[in-house]
Structures are given as C-alpha cells and as structure tokens.
C-alpha atoms as a PDB file:
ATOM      1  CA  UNK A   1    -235.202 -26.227  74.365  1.00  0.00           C
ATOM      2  CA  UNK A   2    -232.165 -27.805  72.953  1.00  0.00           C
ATOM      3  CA  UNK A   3    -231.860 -28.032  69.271  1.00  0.00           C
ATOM      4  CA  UNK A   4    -231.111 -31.844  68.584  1.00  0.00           C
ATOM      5  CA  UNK A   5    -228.805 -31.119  65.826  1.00  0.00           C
ATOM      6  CA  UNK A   6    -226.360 -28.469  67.297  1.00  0.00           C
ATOM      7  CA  UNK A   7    -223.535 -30.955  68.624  1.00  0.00           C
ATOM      8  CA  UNK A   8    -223.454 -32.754  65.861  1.00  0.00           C
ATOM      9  CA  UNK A   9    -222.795 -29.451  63.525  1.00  0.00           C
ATOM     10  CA  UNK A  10    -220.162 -28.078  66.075  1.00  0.00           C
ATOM     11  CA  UNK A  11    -218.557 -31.983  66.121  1.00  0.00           C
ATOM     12  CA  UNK A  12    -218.380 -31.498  61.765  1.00  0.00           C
ATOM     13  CA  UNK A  13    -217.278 -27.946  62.558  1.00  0.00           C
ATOM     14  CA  UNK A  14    -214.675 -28.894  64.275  1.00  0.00           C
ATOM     15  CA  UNK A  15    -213.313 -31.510  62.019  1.00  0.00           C
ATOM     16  CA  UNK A  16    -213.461 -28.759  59.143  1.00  0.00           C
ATOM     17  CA  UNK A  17    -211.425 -26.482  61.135  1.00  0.00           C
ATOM     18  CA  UNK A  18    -209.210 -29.363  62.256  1.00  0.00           C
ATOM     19  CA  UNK A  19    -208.973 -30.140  58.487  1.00  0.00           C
ATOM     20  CA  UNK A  20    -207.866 -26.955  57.315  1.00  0.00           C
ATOM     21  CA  UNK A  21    -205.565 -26.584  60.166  1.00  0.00           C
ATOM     22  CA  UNK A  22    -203.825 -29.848  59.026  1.00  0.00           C
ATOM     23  CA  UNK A  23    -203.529 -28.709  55.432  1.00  0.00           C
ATOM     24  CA  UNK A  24    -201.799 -25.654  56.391  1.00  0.00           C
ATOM     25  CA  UNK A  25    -199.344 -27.267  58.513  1.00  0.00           C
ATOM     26  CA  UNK A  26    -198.946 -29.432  55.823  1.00  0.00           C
ATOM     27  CA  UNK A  27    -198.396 -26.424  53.087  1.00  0.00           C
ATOM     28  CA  UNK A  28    -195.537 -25.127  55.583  1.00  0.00           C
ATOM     29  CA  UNK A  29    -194.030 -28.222  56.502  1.00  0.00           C
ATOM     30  CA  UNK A  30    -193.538 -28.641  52.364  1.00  0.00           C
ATOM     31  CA  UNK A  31    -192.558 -24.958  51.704  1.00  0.00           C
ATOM     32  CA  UNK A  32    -190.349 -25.389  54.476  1.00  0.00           C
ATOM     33  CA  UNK A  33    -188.667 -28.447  52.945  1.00  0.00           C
ATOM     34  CA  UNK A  34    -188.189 -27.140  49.619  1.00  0.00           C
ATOM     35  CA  UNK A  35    -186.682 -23.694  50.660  1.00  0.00           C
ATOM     36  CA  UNK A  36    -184.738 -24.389  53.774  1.00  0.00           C
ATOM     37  CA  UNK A  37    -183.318 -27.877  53.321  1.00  0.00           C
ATOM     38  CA  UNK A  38    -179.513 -27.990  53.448  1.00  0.00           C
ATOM     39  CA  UNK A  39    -180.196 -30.620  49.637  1.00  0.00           C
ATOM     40  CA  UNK A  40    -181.638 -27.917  48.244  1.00  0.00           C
ATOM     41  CA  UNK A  41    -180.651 -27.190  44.841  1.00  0.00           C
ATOM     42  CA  UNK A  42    -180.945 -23.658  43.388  1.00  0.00           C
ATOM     43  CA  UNK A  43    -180.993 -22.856  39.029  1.00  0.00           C
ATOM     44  CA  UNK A  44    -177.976 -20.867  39.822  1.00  0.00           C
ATOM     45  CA  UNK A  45    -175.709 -23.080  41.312  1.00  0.00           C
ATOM     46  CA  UNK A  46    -176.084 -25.713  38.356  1.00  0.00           C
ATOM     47  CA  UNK A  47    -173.184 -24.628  36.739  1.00  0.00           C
ATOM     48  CA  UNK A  48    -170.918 -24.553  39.353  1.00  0.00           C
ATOM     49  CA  UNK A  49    -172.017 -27.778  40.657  1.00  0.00           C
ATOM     50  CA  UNK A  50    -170.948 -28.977  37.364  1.00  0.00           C
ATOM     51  CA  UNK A  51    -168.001 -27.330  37.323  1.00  0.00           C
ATOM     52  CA  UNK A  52    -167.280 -29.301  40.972  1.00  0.00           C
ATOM     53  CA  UNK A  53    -168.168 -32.221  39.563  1.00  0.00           C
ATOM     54  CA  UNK A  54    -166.133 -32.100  36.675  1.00  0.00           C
ATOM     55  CA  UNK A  55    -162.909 -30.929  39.194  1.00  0.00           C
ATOM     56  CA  UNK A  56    -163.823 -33.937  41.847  1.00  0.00           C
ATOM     57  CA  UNK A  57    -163.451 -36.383  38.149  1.00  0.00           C
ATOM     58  CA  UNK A  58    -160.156 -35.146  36.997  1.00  0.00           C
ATOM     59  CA  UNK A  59    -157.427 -37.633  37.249  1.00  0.00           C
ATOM     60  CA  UNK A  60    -154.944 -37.672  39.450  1.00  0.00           C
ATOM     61  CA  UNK A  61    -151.985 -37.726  37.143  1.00  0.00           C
ATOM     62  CA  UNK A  62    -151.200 -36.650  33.830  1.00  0.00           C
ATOM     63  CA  UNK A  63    -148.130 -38.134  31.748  1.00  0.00           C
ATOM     64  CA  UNK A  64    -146.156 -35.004  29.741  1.00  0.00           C
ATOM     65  CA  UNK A  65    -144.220 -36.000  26.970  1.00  0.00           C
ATOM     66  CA  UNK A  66    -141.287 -33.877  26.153  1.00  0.00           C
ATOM     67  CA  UNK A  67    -138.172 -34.048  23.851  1.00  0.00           C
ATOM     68  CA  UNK A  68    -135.474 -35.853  25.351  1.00  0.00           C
ATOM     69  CA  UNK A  69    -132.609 -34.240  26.912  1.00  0.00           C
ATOM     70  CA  UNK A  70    -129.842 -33.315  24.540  1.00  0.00           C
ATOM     71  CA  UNK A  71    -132.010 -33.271  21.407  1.00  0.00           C
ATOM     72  CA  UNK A  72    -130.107 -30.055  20.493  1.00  0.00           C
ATOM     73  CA  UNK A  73    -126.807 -28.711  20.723  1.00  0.00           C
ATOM     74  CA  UNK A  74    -125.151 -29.432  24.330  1.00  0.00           C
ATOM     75  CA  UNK A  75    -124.831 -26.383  26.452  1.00  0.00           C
ATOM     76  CA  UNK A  76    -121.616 -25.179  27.420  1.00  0.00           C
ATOM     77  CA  UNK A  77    -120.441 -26.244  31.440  1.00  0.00           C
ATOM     78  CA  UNK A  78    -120.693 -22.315  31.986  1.00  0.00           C
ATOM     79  CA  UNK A  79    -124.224 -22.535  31.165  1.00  0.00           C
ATOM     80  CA  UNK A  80    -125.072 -25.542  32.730  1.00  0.00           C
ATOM     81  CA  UNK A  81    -123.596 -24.000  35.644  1.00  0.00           C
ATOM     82  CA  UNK A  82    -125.298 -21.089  36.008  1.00  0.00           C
ATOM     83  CA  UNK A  83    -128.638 -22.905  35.553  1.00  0.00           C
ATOM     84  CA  UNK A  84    -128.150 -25.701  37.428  1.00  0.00           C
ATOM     85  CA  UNK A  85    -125.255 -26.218  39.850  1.00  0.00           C
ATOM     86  CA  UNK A  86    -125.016 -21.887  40.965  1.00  0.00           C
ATOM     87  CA  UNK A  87    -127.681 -22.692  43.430  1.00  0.00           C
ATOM     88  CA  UNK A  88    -125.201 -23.835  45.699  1.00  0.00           C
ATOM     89  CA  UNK A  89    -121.636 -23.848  44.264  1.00  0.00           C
ATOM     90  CA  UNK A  90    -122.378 -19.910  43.982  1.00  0.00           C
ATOM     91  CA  UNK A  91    -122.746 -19.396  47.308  1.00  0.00           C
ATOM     92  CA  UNK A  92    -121.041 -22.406  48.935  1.00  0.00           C
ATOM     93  CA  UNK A  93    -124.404 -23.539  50.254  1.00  0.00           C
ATOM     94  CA  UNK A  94    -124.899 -27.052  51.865  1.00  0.00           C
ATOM     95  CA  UNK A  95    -121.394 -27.811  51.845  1.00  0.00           C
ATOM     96  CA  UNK A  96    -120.741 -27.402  48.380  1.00  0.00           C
ATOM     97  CA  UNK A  97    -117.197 -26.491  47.486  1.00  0.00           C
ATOM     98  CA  UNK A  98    -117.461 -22.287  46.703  1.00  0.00           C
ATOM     99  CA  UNK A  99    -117.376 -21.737  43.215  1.00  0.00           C
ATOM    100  CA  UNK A 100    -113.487 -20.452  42.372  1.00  0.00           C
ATOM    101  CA  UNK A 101    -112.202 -21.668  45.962  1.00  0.00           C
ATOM    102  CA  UNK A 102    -108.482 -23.886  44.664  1.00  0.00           C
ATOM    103  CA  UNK A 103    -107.864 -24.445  48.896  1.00  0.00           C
ATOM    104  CA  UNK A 104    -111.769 -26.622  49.197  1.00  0.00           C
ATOM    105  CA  UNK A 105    -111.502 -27.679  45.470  1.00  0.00           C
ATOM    106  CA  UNK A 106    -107.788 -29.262  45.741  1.00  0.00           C
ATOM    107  CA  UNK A 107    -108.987 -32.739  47.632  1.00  0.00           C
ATOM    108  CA  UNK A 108    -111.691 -33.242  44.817  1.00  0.00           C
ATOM    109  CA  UNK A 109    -109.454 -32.419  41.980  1.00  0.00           C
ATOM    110  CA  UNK A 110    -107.308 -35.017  43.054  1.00  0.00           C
ATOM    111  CA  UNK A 111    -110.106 -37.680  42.724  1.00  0.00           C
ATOM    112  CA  UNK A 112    -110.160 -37.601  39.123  1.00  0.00           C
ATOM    113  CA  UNK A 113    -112.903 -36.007  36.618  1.00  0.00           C
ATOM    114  CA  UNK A 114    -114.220 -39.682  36.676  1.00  0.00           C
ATOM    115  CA  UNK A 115    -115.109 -39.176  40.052  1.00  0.00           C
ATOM    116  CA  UNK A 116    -116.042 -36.197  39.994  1.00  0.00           C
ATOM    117  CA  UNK A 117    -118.357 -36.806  37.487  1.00  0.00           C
ATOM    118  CA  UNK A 118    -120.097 -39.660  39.246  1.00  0.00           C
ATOM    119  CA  UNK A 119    -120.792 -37.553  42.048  1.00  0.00           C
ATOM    120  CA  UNK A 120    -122.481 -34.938  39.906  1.00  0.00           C
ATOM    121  CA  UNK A 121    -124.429 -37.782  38.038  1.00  0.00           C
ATOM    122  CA  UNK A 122    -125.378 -40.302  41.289  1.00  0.00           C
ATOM    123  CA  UNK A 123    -125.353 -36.993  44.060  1.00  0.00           C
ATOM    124  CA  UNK A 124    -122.918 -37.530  47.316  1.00  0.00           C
ATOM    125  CA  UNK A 125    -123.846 -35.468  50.183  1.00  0.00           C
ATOM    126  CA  UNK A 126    -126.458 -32.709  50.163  1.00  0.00           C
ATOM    127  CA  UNK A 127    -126.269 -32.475  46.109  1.00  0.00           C
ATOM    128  CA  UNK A 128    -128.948 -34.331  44.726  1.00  0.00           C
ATOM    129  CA  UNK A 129    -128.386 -36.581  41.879  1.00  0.00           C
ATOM    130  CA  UNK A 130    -128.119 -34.560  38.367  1.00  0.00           C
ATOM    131  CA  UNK A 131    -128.087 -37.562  36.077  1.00  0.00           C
ATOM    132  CA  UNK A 132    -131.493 -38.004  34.067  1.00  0.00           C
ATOM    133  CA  UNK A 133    -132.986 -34.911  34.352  1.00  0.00           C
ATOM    134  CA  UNK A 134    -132.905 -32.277  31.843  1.00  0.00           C
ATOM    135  CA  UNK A 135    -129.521 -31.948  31.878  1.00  0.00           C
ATOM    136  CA  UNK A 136    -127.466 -34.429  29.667  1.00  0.00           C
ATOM    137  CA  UNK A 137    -124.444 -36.270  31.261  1.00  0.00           C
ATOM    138  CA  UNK A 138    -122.382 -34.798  28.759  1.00  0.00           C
ATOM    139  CA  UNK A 139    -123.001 -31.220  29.701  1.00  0.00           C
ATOM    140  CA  UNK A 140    -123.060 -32.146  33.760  1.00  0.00           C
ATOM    141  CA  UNK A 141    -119.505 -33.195  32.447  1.00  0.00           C
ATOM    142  CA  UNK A 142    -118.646 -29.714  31.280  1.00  0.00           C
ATOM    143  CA  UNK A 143    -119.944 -28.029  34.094  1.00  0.00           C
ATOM    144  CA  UNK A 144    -117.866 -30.603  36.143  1.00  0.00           C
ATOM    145  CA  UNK A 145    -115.120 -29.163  34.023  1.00  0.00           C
ATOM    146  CA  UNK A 146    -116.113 -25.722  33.828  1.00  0.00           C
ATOM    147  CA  UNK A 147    -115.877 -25.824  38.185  1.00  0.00           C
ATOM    148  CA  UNK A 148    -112.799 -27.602  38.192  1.00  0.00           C
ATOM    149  CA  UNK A 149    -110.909 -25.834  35.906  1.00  0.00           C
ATOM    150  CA  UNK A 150    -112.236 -22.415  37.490  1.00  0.00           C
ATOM    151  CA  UNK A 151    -110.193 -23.662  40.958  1.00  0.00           C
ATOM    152  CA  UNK A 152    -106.888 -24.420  39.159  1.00  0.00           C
ATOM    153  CA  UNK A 153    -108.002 -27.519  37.823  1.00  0.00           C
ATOM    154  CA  UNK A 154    -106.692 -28.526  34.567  1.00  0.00           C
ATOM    155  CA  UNK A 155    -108.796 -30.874  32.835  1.00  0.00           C
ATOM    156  CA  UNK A 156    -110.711 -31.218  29.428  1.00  0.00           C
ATOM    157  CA  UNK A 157    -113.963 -30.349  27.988  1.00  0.00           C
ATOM    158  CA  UNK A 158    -115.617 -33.882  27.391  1.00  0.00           C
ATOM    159  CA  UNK A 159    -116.538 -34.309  23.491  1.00  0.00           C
ATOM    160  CA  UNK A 160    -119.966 -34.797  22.485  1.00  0.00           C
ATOM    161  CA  UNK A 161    -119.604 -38.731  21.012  1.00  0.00           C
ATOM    162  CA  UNK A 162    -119.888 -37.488  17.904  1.00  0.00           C
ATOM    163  CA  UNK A 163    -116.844 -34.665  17.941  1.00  0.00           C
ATOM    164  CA  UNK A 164    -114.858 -37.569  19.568  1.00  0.00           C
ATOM    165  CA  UNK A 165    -114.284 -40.183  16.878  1.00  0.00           C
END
C-alpha cells in the first residue's frame, strides 16, 4: 500500500534541497563579486590610490618667481659667451659664423655693433632670440663684442648705464 504522505515529503524535500542549493550559489556568486571584481579595492592599495589621486589633482602649471636678470654684477662677453652663444659659435654650428674666423666675420662687422646687436637680441637665422632671457642685453652686448673683436673687430665694451654717465 502506498503511504498517502510520501509525495508530499519528497515535494518539501525537494524544495529544501532546492533551497540550500540556491543559497550556495548565492554565497559564491557574492564571494565571487567581492574577490574577483576588476572595482575591487584592497587595504593595501589605499595609499597609493591616494597618492594617484593626489598626482591626477596637481595643476598643470606652476608660476616660479626668480630675481630678474642683471640683479648683480654683469658678466663679462667672455662669459656670456661661453655659457650661452659657444653652443654654436664654438663649433660653427647652424650657420653661425666660427668663433675667431675674420674671412666669415668681415660682412657682419661691417653692419655695425648696432646691428649686430639686434640680431643677438631679436635672433636672424637659426639663432634664436637672446633678448629676455637670463641674459641681460647689456652682457649679450659684450659677448657681441667679445666675438667681434676676437675676428679683428675693433669695437667697445658697452657700459653698464651706470659706468656710462
């Protein structure tokens, strides 16, 4: 004989098992989530996530504010041209006239130290402009001298405005 109540204990059975089943799918899914996520976010990394953050906030530019050029004593044209203008008179580089050479010299000389001294300050050419940077126009002046005078030029140091009155 057939008990009456067996299906109905396999049917809640079933749903138990179904139940538990569920909940342990569940339990993954969540474990799952937490540890493989790409989002996830481990104690160790909050520093350097801060860090990141505090990079990807930086501005983009900072204003420097130095002393302005010539605050001191002006530099000699022999020193202004070995830190500036050697790069390429030196050498002759880019067209510049060769430091000591009268024959590619001459032509310029002839312009006049006024001239000469605009193209140092304005550029001409491949020489970039040497006016307003850290370089005072009065000592791009003596290194215009310094050059000249080194290729059988004969003209004078500039005074600082101060030594000239």
């Amino acid at each position: 004989m057939r008990d009456v109540h067996t299906p109905a204990r396999q049917r809640g059975e079933a749903s138990s098992k179904n139940l538990v089943t569920l909940a342990v799918v569940a339990l993954l899914a969540v474990l799952v989530g937490i540890f493989f996520l790409p989002n996830n976010k481990k104690m160790s990394d909050s520093s350097d996530e801060a860090q990141a953050i505090a990079e990807r906030l930086q501005p983009v530019g900072r204003v420097e504010v130095k002393a302005a050029a010539g605050g001191g004593a002006a530099r000699t044209g022999e020193e202004v041209f070995k830190a500036v203008c050697a790069a390429c008179h030196a050498a002759g580089a880019l067209g510049a006239p060769k430091f000591g050479d009268a024959a590619a010299w001459g032509p310029r000389i002839k312009t006049g130290y006024e001239a000469l001294l605009n193209s140092a300050l304005k550029g001409k050419n491949s020489m970039p402009a040497q006016g307003g940077g850290d370089t005072s126009d009065l000592e791009i002046g003596r290194a215009v001298v310094y050059m000249v005078n080194n290729a059988g030029g004969k003209f004078d140091e500039p005074k600082a405005p101060a030594e000239a009155k």
